[in-house]
C-alpha atoms as a PDB file:
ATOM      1  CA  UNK A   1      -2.455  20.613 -13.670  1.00  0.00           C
ATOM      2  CA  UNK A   2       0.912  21.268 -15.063  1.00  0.00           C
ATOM      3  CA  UNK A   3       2.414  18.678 -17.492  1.00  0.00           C
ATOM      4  CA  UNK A   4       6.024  17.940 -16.661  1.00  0.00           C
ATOM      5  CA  UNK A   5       8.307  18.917 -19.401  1.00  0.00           C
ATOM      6  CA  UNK A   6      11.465  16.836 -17.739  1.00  0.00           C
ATOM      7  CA  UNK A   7      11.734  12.977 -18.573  1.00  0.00           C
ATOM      8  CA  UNK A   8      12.340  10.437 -15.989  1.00  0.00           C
ATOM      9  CA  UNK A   9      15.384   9.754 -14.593  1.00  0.00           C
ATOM     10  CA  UNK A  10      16.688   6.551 -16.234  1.00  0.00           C
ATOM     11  CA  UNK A  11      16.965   4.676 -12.388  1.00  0.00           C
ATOM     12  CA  UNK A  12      13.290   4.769 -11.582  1.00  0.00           C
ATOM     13  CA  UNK A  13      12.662   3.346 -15.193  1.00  0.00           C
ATOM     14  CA  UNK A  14      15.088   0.760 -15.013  1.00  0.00           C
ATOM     15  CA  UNK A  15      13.544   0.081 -10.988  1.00  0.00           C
ATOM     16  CA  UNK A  16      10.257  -0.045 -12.301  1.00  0.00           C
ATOM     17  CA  UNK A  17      11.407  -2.840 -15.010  1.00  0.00           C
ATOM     18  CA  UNK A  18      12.873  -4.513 -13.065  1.00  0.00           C
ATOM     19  CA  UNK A  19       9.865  -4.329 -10.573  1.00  0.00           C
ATOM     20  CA  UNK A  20       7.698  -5.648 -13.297  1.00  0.00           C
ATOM     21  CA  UNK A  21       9.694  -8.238 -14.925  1.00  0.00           C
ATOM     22  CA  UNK A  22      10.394  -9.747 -11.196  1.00  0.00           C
ATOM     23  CA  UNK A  23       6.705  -9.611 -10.129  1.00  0.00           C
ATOM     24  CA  UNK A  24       5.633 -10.995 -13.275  1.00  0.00           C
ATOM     25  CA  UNK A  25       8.378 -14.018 -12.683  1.00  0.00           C
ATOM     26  CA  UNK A  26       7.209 -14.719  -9.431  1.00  0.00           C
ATOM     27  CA  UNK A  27       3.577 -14.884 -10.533  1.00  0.00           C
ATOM     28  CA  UNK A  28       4.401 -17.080 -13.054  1.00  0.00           C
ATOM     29  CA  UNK A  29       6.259 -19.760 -10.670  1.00  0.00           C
ATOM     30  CA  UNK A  30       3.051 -19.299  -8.092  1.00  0.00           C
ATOM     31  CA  UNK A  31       1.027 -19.798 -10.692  1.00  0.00           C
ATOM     32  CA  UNK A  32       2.754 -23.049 -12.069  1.00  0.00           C
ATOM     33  CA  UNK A  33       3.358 -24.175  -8.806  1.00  0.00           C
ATOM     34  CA  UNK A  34       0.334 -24.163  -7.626  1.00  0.00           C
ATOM     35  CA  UNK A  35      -0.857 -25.572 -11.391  1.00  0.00           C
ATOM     36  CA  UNK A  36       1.019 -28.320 -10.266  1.00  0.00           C
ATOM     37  CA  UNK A  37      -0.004 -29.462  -7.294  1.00  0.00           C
ATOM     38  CA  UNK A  38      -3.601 -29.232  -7.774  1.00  0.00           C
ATOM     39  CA  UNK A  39      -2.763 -31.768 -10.664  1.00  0.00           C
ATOM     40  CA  UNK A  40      -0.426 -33.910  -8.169  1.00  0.00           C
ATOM     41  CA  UNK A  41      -3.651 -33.718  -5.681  1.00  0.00           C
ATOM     42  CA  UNK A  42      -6.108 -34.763  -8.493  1.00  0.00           C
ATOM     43  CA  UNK A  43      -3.985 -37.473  -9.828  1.00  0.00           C
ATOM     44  CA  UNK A  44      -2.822 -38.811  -6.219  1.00  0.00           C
END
């Protein structure tokens, strides 16, 4: 297996960021979200 000598092009790092950073967002607001209304439903 050859190593590749030529760095990646600057889009797909910025995509994959951005990828990342938005995935990890929307995790977090499912996550609270649903935090949330399993304490709603315990309270209620």
């Amino acid at each position: 297996m050859a190593e590749r000598t030529d760095p990646a092009p600057p889009l797909w790092r910025r995509l994959a960021w951005f990828i990342g950073l938005w995935a990890a967002g929307v995790a977090t607001v499912a996550a609270v979200a649903y935090g949330w209304r399993l304490l709603v439903a315990g309270v209620g």
